[in-house]
Protein backbone atom coordinates (compact mmCIF):
# COMPACT_ATOMS: atom_id res chain seq x y z
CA UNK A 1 -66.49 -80.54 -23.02
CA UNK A 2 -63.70 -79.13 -20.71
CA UNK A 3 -64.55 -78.04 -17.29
CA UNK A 4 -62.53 -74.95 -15.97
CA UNK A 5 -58.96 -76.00 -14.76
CA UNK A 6 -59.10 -73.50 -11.12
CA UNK A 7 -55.26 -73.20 -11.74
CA UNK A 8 -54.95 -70.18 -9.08
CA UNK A 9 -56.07 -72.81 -6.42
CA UNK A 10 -53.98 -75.61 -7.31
CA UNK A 11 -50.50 -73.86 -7.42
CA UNK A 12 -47.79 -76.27 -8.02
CA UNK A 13 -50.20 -79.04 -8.51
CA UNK A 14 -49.55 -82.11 -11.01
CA UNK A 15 -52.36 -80.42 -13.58
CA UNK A 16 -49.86 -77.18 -13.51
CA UNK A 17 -46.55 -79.08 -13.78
CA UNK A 18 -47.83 -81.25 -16.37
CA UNK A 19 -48.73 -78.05 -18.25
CA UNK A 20 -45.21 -77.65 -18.97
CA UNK A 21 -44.20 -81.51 -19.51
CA UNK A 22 -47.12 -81.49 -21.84
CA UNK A 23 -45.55 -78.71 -23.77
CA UNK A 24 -42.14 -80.26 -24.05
CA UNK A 25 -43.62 -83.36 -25.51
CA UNK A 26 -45.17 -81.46 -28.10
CA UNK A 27 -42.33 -80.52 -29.94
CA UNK A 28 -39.96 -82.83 -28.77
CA UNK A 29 -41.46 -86.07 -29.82
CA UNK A 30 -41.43 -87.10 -33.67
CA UNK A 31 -45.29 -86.68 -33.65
CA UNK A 32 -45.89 -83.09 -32.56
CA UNK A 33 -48.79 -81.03 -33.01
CA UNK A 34 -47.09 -79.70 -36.44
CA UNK A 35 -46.27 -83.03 -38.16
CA UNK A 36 -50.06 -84.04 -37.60
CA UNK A 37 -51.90 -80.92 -38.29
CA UNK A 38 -54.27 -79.14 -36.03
CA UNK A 39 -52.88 -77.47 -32.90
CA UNK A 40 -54.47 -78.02 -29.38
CA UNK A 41 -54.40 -75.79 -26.65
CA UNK A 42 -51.75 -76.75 -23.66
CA UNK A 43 -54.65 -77.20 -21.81
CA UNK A 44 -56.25 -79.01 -23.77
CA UNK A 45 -53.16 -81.59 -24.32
CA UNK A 46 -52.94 -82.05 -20.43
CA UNK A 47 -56.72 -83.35 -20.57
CA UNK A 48 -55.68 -85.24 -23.64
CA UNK A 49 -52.89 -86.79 -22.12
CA UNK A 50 -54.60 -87.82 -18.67
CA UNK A 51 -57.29 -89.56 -20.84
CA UNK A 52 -54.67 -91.42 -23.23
CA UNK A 53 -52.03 -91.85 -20.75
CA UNK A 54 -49.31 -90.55 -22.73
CA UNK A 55 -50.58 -92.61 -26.05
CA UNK A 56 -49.30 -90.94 -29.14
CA UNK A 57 -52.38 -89.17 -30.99
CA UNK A 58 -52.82 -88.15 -34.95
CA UNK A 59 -55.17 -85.14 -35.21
CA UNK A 60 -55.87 -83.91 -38.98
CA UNK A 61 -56.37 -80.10 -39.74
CA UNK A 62 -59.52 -78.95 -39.56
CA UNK A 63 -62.11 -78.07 -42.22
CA UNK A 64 -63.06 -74.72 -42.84
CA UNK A 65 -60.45 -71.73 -41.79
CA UNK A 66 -56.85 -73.11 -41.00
CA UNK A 67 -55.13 -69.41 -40.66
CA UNK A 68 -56.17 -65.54 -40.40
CA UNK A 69 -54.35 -62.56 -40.44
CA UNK A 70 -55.38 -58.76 -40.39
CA UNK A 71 -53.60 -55.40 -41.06
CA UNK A 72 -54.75 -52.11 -40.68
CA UNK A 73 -53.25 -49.27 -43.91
CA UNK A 74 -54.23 -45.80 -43.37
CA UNK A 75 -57.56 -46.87 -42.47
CA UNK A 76 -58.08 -49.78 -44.71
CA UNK A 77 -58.06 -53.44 -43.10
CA UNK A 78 -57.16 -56.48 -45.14
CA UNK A 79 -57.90 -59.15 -43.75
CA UNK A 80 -56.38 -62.67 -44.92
CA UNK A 81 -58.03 -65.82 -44.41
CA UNK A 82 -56.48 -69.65 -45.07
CA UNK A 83 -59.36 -72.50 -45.95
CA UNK A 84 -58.72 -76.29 -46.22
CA UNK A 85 -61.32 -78.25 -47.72
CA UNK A 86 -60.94 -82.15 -47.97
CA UNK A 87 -56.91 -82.00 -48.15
CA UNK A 88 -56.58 -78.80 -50.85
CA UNK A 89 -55.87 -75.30 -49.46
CA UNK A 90 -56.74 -71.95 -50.39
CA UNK A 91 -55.89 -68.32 -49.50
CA UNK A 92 -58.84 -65.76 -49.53
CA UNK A 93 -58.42 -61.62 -49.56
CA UNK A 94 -60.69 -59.24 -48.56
CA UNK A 95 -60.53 -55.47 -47.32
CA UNK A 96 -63.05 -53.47 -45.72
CA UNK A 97 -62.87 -49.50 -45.45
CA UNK A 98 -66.04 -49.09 -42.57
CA UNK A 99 -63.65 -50.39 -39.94
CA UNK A 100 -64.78 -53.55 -40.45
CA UNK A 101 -68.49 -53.87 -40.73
CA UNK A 102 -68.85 -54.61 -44.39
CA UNK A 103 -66.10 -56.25 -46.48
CA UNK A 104 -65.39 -56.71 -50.34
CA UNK A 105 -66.12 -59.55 -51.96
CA UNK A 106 -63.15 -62.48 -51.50
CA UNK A 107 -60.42 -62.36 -53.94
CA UNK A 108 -59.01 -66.48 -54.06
CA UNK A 109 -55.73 -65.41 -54.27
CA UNK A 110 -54.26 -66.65 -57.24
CA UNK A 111 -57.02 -68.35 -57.99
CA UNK A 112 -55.23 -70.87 -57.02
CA UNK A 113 -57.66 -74.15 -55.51
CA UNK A 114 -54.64 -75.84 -53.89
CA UNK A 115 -51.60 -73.59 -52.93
CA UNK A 116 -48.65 -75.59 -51.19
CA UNK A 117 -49.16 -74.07 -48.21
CA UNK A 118 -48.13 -74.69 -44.98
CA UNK A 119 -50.44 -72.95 -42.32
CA UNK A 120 -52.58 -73.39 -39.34
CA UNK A 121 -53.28 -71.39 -36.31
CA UNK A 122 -50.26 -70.03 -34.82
CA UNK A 123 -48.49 -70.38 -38.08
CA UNK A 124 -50.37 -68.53 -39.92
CA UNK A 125 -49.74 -67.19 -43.20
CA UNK A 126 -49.31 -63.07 -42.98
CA UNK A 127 -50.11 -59.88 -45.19
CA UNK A 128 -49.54 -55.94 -45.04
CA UNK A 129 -50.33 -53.20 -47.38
CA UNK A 130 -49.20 -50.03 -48.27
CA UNK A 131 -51.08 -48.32 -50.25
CA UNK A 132 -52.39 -50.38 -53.13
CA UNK A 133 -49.34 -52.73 -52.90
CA UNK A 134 -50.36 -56.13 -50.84
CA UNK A 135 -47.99 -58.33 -49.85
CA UNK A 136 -49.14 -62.03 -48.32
CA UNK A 137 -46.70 -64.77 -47.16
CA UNK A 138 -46.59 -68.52 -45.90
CA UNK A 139 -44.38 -71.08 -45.69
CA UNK A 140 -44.40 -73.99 -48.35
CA UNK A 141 -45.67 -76.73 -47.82
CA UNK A 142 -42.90 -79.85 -48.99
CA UNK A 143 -43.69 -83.32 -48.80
CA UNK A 144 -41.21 -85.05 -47.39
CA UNK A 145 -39.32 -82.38 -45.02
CA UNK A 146 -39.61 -82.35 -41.45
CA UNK A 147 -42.69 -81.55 -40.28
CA UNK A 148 -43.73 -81.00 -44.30
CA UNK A 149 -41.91 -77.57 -44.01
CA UNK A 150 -40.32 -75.53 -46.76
CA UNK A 151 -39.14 -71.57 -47.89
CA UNK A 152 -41.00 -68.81 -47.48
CA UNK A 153 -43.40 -68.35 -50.27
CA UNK A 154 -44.48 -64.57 -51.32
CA UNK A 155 -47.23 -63.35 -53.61
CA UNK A 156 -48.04 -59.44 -54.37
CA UNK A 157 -50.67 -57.28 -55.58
CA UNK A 158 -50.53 -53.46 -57.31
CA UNK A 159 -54.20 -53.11 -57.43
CA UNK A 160 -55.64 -53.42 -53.72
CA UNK A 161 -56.19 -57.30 -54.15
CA UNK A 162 -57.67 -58.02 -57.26
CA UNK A 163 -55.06 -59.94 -58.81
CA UNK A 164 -52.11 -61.59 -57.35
CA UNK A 165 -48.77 -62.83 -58.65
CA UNK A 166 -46.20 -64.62 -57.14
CA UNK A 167 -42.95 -62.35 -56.47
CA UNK A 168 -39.17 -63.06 -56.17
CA UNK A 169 -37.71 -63.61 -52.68
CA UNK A 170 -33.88 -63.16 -51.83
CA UNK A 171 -31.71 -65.92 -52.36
CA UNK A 172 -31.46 -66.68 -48.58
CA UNK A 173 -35.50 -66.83 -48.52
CA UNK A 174 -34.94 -69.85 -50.54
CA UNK A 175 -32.80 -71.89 -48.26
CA UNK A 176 -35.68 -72.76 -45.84
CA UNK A 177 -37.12 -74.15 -43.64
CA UNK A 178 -38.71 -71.03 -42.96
CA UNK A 179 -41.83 -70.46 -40.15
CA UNK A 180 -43.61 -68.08 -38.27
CA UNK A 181 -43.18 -64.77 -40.77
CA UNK A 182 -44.43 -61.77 -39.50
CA UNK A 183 -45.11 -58.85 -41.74
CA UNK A 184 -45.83 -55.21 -41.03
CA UNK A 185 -45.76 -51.32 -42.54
CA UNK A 186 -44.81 -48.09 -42.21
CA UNK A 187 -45.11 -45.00 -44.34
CA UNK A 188 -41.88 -45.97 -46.56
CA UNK A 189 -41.19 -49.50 -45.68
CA UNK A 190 -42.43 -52.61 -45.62
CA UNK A 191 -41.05 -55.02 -42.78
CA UNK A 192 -40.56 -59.01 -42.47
CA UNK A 193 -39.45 -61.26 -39.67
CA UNK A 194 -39.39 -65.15 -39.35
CA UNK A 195 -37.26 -68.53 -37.89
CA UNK A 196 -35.02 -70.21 -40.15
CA UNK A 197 -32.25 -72.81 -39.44
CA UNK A 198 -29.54 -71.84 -42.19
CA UNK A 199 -27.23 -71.06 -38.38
CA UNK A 200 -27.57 -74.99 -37.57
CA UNK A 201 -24.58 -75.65 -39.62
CA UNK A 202 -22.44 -73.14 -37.86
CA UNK A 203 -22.35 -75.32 -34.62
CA UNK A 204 -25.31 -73.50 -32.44
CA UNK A 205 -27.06 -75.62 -30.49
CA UNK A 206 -30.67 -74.45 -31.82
CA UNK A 207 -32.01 -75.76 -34.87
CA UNK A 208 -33.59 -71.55 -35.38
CA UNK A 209 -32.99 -68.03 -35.61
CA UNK A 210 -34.69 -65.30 -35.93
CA UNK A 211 -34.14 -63.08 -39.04
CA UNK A 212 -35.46 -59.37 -40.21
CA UNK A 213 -35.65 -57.43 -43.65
CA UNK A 214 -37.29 -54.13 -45.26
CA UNK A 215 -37.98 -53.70 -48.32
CA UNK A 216 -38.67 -50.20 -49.49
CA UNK A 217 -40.44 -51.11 -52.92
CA UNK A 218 -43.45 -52.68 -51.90
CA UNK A 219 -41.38 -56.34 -51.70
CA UNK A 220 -40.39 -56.45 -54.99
CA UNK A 221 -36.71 -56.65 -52.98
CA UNK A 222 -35.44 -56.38 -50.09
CA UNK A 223 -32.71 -55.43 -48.23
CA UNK A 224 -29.99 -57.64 -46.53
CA UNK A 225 -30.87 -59.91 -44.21
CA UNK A 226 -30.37 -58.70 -40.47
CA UNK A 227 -30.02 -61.41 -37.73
CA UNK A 228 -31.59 -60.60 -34.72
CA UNK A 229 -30.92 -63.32 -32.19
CA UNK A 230 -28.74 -66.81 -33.18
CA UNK A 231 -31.04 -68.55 -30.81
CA UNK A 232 -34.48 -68.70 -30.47
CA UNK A 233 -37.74 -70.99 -29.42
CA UNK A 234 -38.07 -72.71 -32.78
CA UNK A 235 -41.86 -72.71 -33.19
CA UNK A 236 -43.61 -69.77 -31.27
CA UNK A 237 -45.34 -67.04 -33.87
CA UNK A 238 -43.40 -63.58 -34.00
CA UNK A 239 -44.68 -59.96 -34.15
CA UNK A 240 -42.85 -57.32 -35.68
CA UNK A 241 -44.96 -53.67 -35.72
CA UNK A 242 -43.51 -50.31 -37.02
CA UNK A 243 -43.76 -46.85 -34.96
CA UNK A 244 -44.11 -43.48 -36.58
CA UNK A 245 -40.15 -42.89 -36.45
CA UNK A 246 -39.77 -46.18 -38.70
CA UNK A 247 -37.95 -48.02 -35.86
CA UNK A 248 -39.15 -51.65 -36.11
CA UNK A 249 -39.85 -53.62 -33.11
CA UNK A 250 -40.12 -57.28 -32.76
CA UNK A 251 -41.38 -59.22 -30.22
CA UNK A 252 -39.97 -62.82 -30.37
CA UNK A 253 -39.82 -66.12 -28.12
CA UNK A 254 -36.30 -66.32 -26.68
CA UNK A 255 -34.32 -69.57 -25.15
CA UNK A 256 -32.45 -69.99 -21.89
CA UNK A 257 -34.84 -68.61 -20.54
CA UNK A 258 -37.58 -68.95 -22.79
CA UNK A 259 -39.14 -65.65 -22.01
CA UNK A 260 -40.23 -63.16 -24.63
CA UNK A 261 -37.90 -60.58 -25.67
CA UNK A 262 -37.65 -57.19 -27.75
CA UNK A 263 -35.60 -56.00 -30.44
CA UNK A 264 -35.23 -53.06 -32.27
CA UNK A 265 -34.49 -52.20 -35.72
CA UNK A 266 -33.58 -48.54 -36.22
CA UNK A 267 -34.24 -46.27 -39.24
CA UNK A 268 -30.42 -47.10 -40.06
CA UNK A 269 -30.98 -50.32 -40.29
CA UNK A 270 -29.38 -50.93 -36.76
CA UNK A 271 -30.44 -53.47 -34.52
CA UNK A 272 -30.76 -53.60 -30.39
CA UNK A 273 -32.01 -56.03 -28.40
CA UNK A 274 -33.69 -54.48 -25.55
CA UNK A 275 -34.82 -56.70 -22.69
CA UNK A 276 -37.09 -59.58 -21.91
CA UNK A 277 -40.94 -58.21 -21.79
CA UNK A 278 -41.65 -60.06 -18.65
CA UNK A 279 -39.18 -61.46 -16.88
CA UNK A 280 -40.64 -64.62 -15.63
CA UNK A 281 -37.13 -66.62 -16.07
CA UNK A 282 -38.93 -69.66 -17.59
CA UNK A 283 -36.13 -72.03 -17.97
CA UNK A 284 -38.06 -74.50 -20.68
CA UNK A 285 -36.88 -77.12 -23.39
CA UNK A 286 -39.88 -77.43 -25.57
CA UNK A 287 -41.75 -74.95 -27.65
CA UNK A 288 -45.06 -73.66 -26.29
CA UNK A 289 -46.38 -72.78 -29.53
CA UNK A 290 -47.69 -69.44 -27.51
CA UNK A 291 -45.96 -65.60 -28.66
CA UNK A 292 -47.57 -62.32 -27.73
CA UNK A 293 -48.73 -58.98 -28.86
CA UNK A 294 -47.20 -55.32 -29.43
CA UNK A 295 -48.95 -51.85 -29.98
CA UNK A 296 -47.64 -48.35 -29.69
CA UNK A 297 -49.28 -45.41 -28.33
CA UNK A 298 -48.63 -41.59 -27.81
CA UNK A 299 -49.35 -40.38 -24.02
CA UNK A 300 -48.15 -36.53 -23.22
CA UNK A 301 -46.05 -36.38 -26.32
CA UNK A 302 -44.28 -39.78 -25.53
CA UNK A 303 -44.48 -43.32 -27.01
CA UNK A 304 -46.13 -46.12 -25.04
CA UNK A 305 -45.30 -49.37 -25.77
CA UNK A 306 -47.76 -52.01 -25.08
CA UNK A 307 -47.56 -55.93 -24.40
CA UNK A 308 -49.10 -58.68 -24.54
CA UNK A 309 -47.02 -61.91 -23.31
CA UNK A 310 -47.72 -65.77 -22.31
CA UNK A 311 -45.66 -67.93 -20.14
CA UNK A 312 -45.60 -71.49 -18.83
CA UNK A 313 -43.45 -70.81 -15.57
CA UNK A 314 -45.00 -72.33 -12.90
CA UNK A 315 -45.80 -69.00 -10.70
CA UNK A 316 -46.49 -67.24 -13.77
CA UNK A 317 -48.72 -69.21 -16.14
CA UNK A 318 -50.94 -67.09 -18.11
CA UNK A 319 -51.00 -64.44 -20.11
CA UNK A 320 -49.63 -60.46 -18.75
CA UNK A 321 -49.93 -57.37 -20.02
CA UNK A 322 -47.06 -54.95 -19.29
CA UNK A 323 -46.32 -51.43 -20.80
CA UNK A 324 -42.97 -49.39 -20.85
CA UNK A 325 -42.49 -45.47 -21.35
CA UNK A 326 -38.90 -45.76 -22.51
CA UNK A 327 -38.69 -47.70 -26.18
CA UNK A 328 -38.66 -51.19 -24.46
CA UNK A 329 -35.94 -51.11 -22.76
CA UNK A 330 -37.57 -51.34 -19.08
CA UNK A 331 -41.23 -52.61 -18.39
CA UNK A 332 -43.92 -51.86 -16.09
CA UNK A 333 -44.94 -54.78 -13.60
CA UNK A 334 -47.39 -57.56 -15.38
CA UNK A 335 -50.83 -57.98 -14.76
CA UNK A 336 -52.50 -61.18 -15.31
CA UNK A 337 -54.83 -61.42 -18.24
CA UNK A 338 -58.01 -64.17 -17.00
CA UNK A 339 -56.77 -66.91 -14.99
CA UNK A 340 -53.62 -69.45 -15.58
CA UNK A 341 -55.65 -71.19 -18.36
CA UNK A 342 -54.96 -67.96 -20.47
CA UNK A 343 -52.79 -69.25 -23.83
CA UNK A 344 -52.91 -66.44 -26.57
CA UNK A 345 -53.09 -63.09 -26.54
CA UNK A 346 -52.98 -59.50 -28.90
CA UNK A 347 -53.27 -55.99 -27.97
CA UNK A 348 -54.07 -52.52 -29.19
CA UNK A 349 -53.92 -49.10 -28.50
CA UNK A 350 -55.55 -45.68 -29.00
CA UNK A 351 -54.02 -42.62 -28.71
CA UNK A 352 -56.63 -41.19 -26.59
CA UNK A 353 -56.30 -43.69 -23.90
CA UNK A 354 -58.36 -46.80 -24.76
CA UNK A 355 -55.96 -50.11 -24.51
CA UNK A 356 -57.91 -53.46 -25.17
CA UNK A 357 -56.38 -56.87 -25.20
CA UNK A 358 -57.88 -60.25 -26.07
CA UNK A 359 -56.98 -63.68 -25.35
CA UNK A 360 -58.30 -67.18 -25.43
CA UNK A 361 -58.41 -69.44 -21.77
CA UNK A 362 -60.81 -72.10 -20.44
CA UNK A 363 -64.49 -71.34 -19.88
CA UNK A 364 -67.54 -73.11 -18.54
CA UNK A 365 -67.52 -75.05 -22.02
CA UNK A 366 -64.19 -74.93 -23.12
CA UNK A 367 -61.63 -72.32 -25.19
CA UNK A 368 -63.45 -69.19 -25.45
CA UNK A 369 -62.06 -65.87 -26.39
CA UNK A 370 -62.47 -63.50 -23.32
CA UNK A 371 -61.40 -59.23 -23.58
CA UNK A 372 -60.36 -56.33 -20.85
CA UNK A 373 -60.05 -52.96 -21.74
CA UNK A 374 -58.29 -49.74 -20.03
CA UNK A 375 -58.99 -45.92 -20.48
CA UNK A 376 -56.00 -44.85 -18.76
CA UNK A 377 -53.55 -46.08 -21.15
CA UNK A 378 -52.91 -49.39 -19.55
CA UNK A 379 -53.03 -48.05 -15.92
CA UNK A 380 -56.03 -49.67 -14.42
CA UNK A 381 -58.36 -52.39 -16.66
CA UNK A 382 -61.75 -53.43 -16.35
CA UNK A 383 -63.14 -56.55 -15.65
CA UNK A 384 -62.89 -59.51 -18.23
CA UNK A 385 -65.82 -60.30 -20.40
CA UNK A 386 -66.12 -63.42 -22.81
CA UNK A 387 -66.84 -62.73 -26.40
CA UNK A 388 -67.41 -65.80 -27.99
CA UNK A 389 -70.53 -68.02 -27.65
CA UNK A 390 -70.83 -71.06 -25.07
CA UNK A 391 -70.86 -74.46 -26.58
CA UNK A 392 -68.23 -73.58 -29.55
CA UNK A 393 -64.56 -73.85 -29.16
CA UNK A 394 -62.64 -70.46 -29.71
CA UNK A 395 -58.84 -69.40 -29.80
CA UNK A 396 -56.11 -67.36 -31.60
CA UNK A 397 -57.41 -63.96 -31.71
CA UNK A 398 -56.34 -60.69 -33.15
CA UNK A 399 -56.76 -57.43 -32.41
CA UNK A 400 -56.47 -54.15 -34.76
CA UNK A 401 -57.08 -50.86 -34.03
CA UNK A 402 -59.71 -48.65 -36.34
CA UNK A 403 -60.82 -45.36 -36.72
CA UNK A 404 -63.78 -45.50 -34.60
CA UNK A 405 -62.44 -48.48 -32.38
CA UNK A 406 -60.93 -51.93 -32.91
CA UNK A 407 -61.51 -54.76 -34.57
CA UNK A 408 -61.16 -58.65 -33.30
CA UNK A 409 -61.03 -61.73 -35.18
CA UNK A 410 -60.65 -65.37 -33.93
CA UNK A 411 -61.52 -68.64 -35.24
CA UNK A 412 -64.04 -71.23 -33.94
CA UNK A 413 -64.87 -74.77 -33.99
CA UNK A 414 -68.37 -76.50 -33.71
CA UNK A 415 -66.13 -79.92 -33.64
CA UNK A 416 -67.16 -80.15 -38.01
CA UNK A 417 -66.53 -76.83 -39.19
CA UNK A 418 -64.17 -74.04 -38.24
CA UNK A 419 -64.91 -70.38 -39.24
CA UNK A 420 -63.37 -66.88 -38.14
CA UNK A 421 -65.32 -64.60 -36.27
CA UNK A 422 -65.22 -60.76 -36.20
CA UNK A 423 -66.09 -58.35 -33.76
CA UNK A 424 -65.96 -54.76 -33.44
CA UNK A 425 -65.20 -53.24 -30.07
């Protein structure tokens, strides 16, 4: 369908620079990609746009799975999937304990054949365990609201998935618009992060900001809200991940410039923001729908942070893996992830060295999902290998460590039916 965009050869060229006019359009104009449903690669939306000339386009989600999440407990992965099915939605639960070779049987969740949910990829709706507490979360879906968006919604279960109940959210959960949660666990805590605008009365210019809380019950409640930046991107996913201290990290889309930064949320319930992971200095208006990936990793009795990160700057465009030895607050130099076509990414780590990140970019026949891999703790990577299949179009993976390995899952599209796709690596 797509022919590969040779972006390294063209630098500076009208297909790069539209790149990022493309992206501005997308969320500036009153028809972006989340008002009418399915979300298209940047690159895609520059071949879009060269063929329609700028003509306003109406794209419906797809069938089959809209969203996917994955969490790794002691062991255990549950794994979330979101379906849509001629206009109704569904959530689907399933765990696996052979590091993801055989799974349970799906659990609807709720049993619910039409949740009001609002989801697709990039936005997708969340879940972590601990123990036999899960906890799964999306944002309503509200007819009406811009871009359909409402309050977080949050549904838990005590017996490892087999039934599910809605649960009570704080007050300030309720004030929505609420998007791209992020939940995680550690040992005693359970952690959430997402955009809401309940700042845009205040008189900040930025319609979102980005918000943490723990809960320490399993999410029956949670502690006070923490803010952890007044101004952010307003529609890039976050990623908030838990180290063995209980210090919280969060990687998050920042504005002016609209690099990707870190913060840190102590054991005391202290927060620090640390530094841009990155520093491209990406001065952008839009929203690039595109966040990164965060992993932690023990090297000589020290903690390795690892990162995955995507930018649009013109001498940067791609995605960049970086690592840093110190708890985020300085980074290694990047290095590029496939070519400039490169749009999401995730990473993981083992302690005994092995570091694999995936990401999607352009192939010979379109958005496939390609992977690297270091043994050296992030010091020197192999060469990139493609894991999807040719002719199918592929994006959005994840990556989760496992006992024996790692496990990635991405969606694809045969153009009727998308479905998600694991791997074991």
């Amino acid at each position: 369908m797509f022919k590969r965009l040779e972006f390294i050869t063209m630098n500076k060229s009208p297909i790069i620079l539209s790149l990022v006019s493309v992206l501005a359009i997308a969320c500036s104009s009153k028809n972006s990609v989340e008002e009418t449903g399915t979300q298209i690669s940047a690159v895609e939306k520059i071949s879009v746009t060269s063929k329609t000339k700028r003509r306003k386009r109406h794209h419906k989600l797809p069938e089959g799975v809209i969203s996917a999440d994955i969490f790794n407990d002691n062991g255990r992965l549950h794994l979330l999937q979101g379906k849509h099915t001629q206009g109704r939605k569904t959530l689907w639960y399933q765990f696996s304990d052979d590091h993801g070779k055989n799974w349970s049987t799906a659990v609807k969740i709720l049993n619910a054949d039409n949740l009001p949910a609002n989801m697709q990829r990039g936005k997708d709706a969340q879940i972590t365990a601990l123990g036999n507490t899960v906890l799964v979360t999306w944002m309503e879906h509200v007819e009406g609201a811009r871009f359909n968006a409402g309050p977080m919604l949050a549904v838990r279960s005590e017996d490892g998935g087999k039934t599910w109940s809605y649960t009570s959210t704080p007050p300030d959960w309720k004030k929505g618009p609420h998007g791209y949660t992020d939940l995680s666990s550690d040992s005693k805590a359970m952690h959430a992060v997402w955009l809401d605008s309940r700042l845009g009365s205040s008189g900040i210019k930025a319609t979102q900001a980005l918000h943490y809380a723990r809960s320490i019950d399993g999410g029956i409640s949670w502690q006070s809200n923490i803010t952890l930046d007044k101004v952010t991107c307003s529609c890039c996913w976050n990623t908030v991940k838990a180290d063995k201290k209980g210090n919280a990290y969060v990687l998050y889309r920042d504005k002016q410039p609209s690099d990707l930064s870190i913060a840190v949320i102590d054991a005391q319930q202290k927060n620090h923001r640390l530094n841009y992971v990155g520093a491209f200095n990406w001065q952008f208006e839009g929203c690039p729908h595109i966040g990164g990936g965060l992993d932690f990793q023990h090297k000589s009795n020290a903690e390795r942070i690892h990162a995955v990160v995507g930018t649009g700057h013109t001498e940067h465009l791609g995605v960049h893996y970086l690592f840093s030895d110190d708890g985020g607050l300085n980074w290694s130099e990047t290095r590029s992830l496939g070519d400039e076509s490169a749009l999401h990414g995730d990473v993981a780590a083992h302690d005994n060295g092995r570091v694999v990140a995936v990401w999607d970019m352009m192939s010979d026949s379109g958005l496939g999902i390609f992977t690297a891999e270091s043994l050296d703790h992030g010091e020197n990577w192999s060469a990139s290998r493609q894991l999807s299949a040719q002719g199918v179009r592929a994006s959005h993976p994840r990556i989760v460590k496992t006992k024996s390995g790692f496990l990635t899952i991405w969606t694809e599209s045969n153009g009727v039916q998308q479905s998600l796709k694991t791997q074991v690596l």
